[in-house]
PDB file of N, CA and C in Angstrom:
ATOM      1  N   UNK A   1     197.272  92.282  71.037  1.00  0.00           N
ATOM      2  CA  UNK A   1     197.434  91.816  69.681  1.00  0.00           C
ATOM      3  C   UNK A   1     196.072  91.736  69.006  1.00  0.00           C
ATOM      4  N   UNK A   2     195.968  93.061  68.341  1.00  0.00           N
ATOM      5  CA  UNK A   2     194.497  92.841  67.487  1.00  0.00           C
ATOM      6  C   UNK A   2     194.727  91.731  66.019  1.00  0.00           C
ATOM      7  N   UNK A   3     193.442  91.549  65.572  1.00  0.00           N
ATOM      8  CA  UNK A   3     193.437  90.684  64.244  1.00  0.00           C
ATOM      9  C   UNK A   3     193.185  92.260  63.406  1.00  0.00           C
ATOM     10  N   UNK A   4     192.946  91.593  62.080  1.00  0.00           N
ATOM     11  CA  UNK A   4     192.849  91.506  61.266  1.00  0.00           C
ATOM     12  C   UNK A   4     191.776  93.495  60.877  1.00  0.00           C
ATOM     13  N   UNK A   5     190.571  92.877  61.852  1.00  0.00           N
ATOM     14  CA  UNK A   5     190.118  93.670  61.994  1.00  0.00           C
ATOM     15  C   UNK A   5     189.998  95.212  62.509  1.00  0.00           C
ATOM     16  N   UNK A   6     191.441  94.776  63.429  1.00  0.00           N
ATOM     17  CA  UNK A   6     191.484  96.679  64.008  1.00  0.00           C
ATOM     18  C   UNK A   6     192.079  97.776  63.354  1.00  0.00           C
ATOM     19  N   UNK A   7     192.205  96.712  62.018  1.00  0.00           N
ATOM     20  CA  UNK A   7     192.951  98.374  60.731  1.00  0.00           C
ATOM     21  C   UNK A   7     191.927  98.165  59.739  1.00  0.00           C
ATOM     22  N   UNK A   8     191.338  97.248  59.470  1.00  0.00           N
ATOM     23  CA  UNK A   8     190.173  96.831  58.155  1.00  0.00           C
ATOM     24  C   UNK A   8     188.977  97.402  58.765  1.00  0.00           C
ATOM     25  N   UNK A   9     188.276  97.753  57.552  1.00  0.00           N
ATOM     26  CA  UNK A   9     187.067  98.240  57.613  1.00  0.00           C
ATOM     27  C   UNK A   9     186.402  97.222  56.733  1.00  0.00           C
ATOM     28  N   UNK A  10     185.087  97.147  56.824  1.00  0.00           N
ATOM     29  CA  UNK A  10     184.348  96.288  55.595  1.00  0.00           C
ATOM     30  C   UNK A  10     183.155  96.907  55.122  1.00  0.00           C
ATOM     31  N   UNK A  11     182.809  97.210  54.141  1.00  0.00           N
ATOM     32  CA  UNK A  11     181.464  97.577  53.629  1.00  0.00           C
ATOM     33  C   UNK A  11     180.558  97.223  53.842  1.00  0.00           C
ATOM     34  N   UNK A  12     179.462  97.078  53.597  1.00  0.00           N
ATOM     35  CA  UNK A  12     177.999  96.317  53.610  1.00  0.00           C
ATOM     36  C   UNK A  12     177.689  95.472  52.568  1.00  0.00           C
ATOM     37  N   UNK A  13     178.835  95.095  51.188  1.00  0.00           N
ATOM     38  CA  UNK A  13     178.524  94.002  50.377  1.00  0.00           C
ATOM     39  C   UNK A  13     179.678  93.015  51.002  1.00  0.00           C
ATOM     40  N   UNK A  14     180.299  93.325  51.943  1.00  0.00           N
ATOM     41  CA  UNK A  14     181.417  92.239  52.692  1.00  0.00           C
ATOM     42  C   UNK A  14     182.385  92.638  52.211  1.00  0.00           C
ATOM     43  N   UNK A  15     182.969  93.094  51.681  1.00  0.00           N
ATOM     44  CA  UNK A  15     184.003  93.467  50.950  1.00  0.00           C
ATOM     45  C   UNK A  15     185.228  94.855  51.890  1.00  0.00           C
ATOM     46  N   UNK A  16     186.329  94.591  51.709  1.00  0.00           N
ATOM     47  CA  UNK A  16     187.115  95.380  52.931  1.00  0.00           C
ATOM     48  C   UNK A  16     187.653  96.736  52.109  1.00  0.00           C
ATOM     49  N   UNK A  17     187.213  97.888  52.969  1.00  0.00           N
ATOM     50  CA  UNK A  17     187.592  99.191  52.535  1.00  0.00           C
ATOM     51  C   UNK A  17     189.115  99.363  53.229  1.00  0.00           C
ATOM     52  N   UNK A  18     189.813  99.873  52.476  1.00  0.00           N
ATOM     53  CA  UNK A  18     191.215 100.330  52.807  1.00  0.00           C
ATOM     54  C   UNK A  18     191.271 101.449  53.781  1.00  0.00           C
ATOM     55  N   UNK A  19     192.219 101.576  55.149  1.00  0.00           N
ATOM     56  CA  UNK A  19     192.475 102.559  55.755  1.00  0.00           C
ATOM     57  C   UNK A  19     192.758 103.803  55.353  1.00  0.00           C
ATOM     58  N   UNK A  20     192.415 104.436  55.826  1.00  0.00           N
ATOM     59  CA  UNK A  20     192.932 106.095  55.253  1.00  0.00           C
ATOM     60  C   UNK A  20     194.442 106.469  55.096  1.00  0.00           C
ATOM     61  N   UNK A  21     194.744 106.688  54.011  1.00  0.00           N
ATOM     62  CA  UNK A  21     196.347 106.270  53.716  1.00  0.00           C
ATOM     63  C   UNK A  21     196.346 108.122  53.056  1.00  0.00           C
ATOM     64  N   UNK A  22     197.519 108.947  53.330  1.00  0.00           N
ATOM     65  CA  UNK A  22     197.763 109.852  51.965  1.00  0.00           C
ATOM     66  C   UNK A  22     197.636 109.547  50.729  1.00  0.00           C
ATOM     67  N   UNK A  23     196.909 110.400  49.871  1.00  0.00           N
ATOM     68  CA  UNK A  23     197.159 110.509  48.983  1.00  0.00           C
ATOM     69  C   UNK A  23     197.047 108.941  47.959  1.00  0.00           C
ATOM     70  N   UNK A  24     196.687 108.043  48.536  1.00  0.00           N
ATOM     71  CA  UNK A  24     197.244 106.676  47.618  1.00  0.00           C
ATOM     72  C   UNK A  24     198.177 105.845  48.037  1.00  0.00           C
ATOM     73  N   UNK A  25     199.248 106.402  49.100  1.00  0.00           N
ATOM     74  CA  UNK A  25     200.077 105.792  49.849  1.00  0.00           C
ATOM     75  C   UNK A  25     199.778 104.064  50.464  1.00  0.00           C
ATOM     76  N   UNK A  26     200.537 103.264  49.902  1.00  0.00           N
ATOM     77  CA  UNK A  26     200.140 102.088  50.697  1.00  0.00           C
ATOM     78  C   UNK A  26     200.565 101.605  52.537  1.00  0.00           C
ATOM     79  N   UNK A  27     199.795 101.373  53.174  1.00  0.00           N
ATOM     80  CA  UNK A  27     200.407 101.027  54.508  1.00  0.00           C
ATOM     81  C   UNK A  27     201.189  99.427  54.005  1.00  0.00           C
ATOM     82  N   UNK A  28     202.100  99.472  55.845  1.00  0.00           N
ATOM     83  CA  UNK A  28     202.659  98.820  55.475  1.00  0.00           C
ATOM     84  C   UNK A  28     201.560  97.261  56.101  1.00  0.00           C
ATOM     85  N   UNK A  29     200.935  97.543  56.616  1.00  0.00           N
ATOM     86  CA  UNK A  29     199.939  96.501  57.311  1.00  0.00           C
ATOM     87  C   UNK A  29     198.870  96.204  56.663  1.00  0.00           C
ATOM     88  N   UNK A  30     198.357  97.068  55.689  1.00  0.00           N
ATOM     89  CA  UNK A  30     197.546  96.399  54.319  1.00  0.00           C
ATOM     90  C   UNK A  30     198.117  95.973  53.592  1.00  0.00           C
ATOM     91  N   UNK A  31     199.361  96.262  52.948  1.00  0.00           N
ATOM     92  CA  UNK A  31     200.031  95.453  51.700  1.00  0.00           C
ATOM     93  C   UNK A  31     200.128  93.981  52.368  1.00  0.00           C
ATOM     94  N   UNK A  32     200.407  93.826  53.504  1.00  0.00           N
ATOM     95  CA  UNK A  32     200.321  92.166  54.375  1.00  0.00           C
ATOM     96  C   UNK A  32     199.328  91.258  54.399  1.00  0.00           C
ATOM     97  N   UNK A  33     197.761  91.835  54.262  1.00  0.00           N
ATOM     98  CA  UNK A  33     196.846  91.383  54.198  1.00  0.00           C
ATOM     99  C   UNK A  33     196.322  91.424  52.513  1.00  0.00           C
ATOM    100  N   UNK A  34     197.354  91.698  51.824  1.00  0.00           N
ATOM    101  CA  UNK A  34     196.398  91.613  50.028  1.00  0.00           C
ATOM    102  C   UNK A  34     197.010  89.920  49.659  1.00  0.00           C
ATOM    103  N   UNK A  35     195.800  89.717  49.250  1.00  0.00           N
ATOM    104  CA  UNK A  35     196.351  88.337  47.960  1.00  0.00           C
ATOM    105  C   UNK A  35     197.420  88.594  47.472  1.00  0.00           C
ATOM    106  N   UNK A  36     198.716  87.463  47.775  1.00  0.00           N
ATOM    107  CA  UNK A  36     199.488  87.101  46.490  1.00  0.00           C
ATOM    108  C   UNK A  36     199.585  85.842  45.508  1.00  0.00           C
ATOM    109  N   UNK A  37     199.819  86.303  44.534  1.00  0.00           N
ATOM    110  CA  UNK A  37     200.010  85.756  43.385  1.00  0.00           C
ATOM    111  C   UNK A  37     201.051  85.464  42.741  1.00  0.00           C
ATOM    112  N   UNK A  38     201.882  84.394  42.509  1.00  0.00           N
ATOM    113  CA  UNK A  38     202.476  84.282  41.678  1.00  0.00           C
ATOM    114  C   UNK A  38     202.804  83.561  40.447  1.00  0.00           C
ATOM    115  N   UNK A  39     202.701  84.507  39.259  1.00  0.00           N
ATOM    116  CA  UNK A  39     202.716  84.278  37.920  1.00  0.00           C
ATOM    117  C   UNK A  39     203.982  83.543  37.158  1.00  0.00           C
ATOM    118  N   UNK A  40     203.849  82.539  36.839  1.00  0.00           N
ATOM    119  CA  UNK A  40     204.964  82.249  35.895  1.00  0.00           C
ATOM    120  C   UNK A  40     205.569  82.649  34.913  1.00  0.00           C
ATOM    121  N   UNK A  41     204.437  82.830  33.774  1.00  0.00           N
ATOM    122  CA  UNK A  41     204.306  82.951  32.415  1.00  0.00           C
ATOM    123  C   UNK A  41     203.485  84.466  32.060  1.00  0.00           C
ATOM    124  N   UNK A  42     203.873  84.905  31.371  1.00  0.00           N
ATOM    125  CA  UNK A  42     202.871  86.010  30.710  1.00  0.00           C
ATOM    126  C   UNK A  42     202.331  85.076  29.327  1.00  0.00           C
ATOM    127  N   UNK A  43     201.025  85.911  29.507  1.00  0.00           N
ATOM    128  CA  UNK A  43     200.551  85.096  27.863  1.00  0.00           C
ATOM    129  C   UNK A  43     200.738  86.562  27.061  1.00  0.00           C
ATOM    130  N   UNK A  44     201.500  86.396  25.707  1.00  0.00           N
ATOM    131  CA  UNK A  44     201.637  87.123  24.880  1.00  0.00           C
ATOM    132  C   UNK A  44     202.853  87.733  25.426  1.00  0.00           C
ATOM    133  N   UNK A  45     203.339  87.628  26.171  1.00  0.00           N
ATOM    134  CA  UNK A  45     204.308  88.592  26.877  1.00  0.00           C
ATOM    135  C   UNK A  45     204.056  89.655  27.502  1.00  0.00           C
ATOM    136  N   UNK A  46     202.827  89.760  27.758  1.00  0.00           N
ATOM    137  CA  UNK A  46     201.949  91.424  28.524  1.00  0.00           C
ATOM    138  C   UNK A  46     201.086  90.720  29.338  1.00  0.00           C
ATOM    139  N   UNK A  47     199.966  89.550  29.284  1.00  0.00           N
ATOM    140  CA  UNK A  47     199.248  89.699  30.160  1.00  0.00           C
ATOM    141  C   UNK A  47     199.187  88.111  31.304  1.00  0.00           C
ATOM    142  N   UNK A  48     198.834  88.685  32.201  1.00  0.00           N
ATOM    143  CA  UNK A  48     198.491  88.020  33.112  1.00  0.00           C
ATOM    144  C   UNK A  48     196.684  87.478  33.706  1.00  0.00           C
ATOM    145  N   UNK A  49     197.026  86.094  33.430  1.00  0.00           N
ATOM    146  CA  UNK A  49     195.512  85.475  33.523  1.00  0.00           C
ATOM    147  C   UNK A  49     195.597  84.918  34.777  1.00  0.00           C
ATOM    148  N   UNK A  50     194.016  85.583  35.442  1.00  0.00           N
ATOM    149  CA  UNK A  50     193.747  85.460  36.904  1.00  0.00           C
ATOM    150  C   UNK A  50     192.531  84.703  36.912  1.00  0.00           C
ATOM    151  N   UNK A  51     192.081  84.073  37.733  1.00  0.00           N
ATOM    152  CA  UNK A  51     190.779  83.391  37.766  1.00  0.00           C
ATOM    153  C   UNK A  51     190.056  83.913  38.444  1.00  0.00           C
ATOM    154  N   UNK A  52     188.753  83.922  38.130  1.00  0.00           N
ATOM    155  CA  UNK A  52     187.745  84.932  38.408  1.00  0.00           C
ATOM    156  C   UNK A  52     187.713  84.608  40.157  1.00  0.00           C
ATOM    157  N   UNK A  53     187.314  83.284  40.455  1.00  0.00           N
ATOM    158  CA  UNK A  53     187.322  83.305  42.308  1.00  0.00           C
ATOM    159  C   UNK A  53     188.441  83.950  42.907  1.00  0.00           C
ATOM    160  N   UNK A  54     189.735  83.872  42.095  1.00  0.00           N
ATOM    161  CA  UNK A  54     190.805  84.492  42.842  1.00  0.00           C
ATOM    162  C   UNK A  54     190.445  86.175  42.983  1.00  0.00           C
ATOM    163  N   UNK A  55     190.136  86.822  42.056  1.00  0.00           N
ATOM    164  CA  UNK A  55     190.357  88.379  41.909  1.00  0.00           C
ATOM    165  C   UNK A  55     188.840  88.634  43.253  1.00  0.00           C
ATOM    166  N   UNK A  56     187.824  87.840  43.393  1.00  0.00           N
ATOM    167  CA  UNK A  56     186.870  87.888  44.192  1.00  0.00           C
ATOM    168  C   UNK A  56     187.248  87.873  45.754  1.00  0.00           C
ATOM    169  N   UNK A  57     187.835  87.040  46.142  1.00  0.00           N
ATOM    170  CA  UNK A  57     189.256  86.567  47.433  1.00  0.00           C
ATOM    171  C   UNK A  57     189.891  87.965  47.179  1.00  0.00           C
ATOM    172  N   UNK A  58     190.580  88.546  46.102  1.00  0.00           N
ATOM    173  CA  UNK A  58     191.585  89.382  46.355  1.00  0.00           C
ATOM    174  C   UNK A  58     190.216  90.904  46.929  1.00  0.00           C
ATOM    175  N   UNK A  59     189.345  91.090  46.634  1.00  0.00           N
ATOM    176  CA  UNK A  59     188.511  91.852  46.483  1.00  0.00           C
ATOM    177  C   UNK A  59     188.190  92.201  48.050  1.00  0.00           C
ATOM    178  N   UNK A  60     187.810  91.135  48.591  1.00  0.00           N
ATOM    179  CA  UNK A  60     187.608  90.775  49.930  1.00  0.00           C
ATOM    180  C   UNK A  60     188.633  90.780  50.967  1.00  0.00           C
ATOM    181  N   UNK A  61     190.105  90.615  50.490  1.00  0.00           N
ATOM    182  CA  UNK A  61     191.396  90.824  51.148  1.00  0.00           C
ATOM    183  C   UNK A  61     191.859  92.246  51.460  1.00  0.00           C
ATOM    184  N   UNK A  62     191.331  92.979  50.452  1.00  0.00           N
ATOM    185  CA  UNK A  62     191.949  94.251  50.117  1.00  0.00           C
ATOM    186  C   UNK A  62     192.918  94.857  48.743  1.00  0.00           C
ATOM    187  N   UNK A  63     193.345  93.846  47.800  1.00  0.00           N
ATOM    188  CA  UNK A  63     193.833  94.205  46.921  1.00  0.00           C
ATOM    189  C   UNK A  63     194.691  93.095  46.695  1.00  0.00           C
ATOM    190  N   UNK A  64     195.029  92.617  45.304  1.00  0.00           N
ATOM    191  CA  UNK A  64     196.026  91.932  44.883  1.00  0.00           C
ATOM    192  C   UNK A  64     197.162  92.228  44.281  1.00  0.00           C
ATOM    193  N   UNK A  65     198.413  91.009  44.774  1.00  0.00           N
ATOM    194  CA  UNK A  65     199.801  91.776  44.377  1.00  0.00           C
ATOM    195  C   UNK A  65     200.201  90.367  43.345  1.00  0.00           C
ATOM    196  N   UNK A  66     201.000  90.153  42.192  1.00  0.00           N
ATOM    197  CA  UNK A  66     201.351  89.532  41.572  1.00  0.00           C
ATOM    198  C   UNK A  66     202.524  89.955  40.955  1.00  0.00           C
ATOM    199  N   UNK A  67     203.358  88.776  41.310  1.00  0.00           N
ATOM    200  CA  UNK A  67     204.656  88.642  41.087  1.00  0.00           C
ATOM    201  C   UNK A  67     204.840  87.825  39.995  1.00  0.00           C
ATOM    202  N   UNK A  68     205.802  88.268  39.048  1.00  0.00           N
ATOM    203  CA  UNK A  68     206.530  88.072  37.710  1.00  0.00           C
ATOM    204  C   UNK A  68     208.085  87.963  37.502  1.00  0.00           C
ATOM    205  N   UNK A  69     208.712  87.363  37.687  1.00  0.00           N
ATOM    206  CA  UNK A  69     210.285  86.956  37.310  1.00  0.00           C
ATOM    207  C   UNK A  69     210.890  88.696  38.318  1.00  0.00           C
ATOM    208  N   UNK A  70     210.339  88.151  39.771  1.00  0.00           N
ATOM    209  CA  UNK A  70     210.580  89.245  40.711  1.00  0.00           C
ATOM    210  C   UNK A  70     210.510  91.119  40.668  1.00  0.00           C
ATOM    211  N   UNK A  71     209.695  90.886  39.773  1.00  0.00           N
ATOM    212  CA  UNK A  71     208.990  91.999  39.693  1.00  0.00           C
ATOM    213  C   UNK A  71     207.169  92.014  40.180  1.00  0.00           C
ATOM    214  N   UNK A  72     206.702  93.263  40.824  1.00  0.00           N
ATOM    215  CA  UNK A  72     205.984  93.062  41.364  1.00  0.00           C
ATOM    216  C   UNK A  72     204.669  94.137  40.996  1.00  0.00           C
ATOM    217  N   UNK A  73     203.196  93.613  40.804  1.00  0.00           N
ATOM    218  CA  UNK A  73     201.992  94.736  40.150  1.00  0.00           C
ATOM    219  C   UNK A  73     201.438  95.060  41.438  1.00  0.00           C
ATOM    220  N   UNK A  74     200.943  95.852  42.004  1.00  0.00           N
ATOM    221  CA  UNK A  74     199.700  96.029  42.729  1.00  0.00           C
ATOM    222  C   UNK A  74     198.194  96.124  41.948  1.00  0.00           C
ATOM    223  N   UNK A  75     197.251  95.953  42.482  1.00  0.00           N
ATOM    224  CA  UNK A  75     195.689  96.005  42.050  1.00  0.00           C
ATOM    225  C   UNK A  75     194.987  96.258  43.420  1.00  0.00           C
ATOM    226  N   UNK A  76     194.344  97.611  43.489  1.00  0.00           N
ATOM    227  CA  UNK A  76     193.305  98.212  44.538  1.00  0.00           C
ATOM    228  C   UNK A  76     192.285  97.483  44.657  1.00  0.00           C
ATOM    229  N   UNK A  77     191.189  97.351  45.312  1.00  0.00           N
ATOM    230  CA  UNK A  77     189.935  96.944  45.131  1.00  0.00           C
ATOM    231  C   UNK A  77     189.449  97.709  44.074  1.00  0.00           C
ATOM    232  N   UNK A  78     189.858  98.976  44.139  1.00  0.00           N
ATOM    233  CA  UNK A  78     188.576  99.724  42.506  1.00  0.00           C
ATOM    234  C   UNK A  78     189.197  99.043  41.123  1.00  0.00           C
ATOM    235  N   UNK A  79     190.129  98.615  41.343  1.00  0.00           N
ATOM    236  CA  UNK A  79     190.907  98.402  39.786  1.00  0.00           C
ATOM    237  C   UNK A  79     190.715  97.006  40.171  1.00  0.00           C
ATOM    238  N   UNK A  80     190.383  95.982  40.858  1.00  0.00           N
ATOM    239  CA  UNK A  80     189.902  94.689  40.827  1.00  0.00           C
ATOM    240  C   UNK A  80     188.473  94.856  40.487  1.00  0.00           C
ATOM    241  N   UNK A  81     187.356  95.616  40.346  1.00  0.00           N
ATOM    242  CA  UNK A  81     186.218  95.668  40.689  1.00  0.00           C
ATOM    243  C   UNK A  81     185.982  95.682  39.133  1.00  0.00           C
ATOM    244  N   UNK A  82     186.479  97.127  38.410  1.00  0.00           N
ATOM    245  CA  UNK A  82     186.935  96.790  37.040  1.00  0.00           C
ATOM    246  C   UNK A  82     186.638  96.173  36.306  1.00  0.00           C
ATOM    247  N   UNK A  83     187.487  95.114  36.599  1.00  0.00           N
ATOM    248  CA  UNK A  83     188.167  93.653  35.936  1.00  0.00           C
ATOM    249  C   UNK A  83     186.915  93.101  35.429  1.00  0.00           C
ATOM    250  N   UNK A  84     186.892  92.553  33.977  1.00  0.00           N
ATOM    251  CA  UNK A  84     185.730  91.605  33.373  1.00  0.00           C
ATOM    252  C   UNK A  84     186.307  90.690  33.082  1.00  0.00           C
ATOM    253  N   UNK A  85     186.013  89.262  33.339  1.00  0.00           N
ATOM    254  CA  UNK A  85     186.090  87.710  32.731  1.00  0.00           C
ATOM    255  C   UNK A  85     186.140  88.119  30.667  1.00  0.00           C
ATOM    256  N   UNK A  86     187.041  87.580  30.300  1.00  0.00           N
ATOM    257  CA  UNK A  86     187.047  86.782  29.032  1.00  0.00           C
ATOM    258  C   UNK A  86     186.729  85.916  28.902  1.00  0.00           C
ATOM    259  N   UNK A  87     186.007  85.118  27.453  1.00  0.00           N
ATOM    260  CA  UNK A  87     185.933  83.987  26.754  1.00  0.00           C
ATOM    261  C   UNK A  87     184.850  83.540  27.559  1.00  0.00           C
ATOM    262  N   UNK A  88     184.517  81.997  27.628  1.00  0.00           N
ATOM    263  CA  UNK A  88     183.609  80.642  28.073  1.00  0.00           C
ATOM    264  C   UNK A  88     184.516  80.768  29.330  1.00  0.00           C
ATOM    265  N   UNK A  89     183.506  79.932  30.180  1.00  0.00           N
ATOM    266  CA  UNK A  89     183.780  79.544  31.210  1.00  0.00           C
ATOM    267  C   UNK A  89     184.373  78.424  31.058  1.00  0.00           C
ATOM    268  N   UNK A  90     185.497  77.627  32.123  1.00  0.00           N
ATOM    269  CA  UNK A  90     186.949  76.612  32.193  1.00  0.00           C
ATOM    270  C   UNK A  90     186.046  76.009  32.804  1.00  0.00           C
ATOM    271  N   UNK A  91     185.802  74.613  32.632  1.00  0.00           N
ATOM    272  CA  UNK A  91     185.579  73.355  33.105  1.00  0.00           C
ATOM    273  C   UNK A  91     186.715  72.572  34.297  1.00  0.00           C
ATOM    274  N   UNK A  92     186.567  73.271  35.867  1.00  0.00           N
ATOM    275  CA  UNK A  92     187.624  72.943  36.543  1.00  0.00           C
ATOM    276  C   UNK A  92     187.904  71.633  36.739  1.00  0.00           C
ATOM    277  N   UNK A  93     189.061  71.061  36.847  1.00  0.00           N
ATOM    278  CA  UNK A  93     189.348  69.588  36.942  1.00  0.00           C
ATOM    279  C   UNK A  93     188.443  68.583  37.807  1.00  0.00           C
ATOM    280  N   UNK A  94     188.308  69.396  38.911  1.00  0.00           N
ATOM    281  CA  UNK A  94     187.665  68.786  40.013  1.00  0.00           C
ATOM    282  C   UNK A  94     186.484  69.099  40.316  1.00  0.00           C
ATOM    283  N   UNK A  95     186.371  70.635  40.138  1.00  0.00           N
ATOM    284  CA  UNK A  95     184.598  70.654  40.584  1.00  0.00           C
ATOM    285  C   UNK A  95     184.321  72.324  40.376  1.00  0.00           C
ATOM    286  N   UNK A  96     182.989  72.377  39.741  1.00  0.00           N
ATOM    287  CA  UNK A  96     182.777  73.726  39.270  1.00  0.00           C
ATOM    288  C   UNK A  96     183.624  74.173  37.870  1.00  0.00           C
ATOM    289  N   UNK A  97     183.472  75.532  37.821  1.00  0.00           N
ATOM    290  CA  UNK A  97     183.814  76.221  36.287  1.00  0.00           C
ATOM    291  C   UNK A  97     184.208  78.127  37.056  1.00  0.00           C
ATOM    292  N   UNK A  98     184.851  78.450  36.050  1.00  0.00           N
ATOM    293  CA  UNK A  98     185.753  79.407  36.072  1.00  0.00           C
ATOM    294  C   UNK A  98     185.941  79.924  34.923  1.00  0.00           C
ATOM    295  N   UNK A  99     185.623  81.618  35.067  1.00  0.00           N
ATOM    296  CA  UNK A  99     186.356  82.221  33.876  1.00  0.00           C
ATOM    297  C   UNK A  99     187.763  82.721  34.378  1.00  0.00           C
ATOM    298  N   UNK A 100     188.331  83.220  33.388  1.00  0.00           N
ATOM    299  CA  UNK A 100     189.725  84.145  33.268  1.00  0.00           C
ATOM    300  C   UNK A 100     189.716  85.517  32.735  1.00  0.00           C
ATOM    301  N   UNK A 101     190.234  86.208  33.915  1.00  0.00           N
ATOM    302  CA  UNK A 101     190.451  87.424  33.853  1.00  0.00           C
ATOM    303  C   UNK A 101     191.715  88.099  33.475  1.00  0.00           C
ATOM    304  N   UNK A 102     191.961  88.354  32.306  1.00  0.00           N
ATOM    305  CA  UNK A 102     193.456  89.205  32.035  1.00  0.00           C
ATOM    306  C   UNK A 102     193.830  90.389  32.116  1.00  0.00           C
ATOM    307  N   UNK A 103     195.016  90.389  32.828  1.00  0.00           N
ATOM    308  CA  UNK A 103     195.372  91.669  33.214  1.00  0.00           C
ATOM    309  C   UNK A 103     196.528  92.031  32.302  1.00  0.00           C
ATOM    310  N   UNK A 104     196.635  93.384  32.156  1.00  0.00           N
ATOM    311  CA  UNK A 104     197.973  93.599  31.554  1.00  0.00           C
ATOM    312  C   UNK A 104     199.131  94.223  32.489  1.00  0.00           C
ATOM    313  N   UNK A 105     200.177  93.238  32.503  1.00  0.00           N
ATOM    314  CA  UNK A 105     200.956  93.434  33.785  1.00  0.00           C
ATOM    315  C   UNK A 105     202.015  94.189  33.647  1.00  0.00           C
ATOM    316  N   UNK A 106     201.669  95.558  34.716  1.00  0.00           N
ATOM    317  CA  UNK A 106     202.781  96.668  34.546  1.00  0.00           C
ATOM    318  C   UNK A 106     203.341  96.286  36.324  1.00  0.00           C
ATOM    319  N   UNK A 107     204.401  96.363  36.255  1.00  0.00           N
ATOM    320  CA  UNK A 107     205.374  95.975  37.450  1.00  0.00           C
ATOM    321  C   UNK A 107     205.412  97.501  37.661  1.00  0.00           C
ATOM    322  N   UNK A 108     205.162  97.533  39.485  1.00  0.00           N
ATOM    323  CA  UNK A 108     206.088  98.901  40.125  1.00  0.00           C
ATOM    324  C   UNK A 108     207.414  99.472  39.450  1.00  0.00           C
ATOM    325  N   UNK A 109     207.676 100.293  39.579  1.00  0.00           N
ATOM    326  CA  UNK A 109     208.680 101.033  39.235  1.00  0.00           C
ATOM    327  C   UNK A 109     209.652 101.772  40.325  1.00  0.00           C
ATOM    328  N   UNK A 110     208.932 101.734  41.516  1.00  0.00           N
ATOM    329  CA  UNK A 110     210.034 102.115  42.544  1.00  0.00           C
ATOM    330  C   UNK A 110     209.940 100.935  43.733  1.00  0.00           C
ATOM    331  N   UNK A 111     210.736 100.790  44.249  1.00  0.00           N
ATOM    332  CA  UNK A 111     210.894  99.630  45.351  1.00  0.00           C
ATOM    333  C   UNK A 111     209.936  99.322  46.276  1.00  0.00           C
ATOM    334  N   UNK A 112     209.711  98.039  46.142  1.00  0.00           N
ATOM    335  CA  UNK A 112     208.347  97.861  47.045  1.00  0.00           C
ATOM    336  C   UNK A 112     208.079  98.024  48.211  1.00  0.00           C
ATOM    337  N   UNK A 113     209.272  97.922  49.159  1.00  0.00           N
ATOM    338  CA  UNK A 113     208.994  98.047  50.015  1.00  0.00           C
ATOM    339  C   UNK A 113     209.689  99.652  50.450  1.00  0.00           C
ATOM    340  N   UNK A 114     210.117 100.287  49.843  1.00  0.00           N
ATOM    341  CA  UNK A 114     209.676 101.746  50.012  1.00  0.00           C
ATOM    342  C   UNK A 114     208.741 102.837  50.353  1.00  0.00           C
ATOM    343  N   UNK A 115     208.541 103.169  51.256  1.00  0.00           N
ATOM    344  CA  UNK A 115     207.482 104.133  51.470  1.00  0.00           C
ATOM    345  C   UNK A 115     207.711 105.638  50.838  1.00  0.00           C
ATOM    346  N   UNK A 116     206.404 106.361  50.120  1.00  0.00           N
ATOM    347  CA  UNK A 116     207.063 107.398  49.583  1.00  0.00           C
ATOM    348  C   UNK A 116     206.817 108.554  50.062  1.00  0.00           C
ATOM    349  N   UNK A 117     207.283 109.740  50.056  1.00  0.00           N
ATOM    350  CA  UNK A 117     207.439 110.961  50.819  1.00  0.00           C
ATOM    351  C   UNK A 117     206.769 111.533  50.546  1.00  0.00           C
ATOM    352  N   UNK A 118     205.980 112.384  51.395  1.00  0.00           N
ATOM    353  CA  UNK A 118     204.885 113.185  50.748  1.00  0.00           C
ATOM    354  C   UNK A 118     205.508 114.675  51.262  1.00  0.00           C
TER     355      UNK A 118
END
């Protein structure tokens, strides 16, 4: 029983490179190891606000997945990397500060847990 490590790779800024997949294809043992998220609310009805430590965690996981009234986005590490903070930084309740990162949330379109045919 390996961890974590005998399918992850990691870079030299710490950060975890994805296994060699076809084409874009997701495994089914990395989608297990990405951040999830789940969203309540859309703001505006399109986007989804992430907090900057979270998308950093997701970065380091391998990719983030966020769920919406059971619909579901993926985000790669390159399309987390992307990502820029909006506005001032949030004055957290308890300790430290935080910006917000918005995404505009497009849900999969074919079944998630589907693998697709090449």
């Amino acid at each position: 029983m390996g961890g974590a490590s005998t399918y992850l790779n990691h870079n030299k800024w710490g950060g975890v490179v994805p296994p060699e997949t076809p084409k874009g294809v997701w495994s089914t043992k990395w989608r297990e190891n990405m951040k999830k998220k789940i969203v309540k609310k859309l703001w505006q009805g399109k986007f989804c606000s992430v907090r900057d430590y979270e998308v950093r965690d997701a970065i380091k996981k391998g990719g983030l997945e966020l769920q919406h009234d059971n619909q579901i986005m993926r985000l790669n590490v390159n399309e987390l990397r992307q990502l820029k903070p909006t506005g001032k930084p949030i004055q957290s309740k308890f300790k430290g500060s935080y910006h917000l990162i918005d995404i505009t949330f497009k849900p999969l379109t074919e079944d998630v847990n589907q693998q697709k045919l090449f």
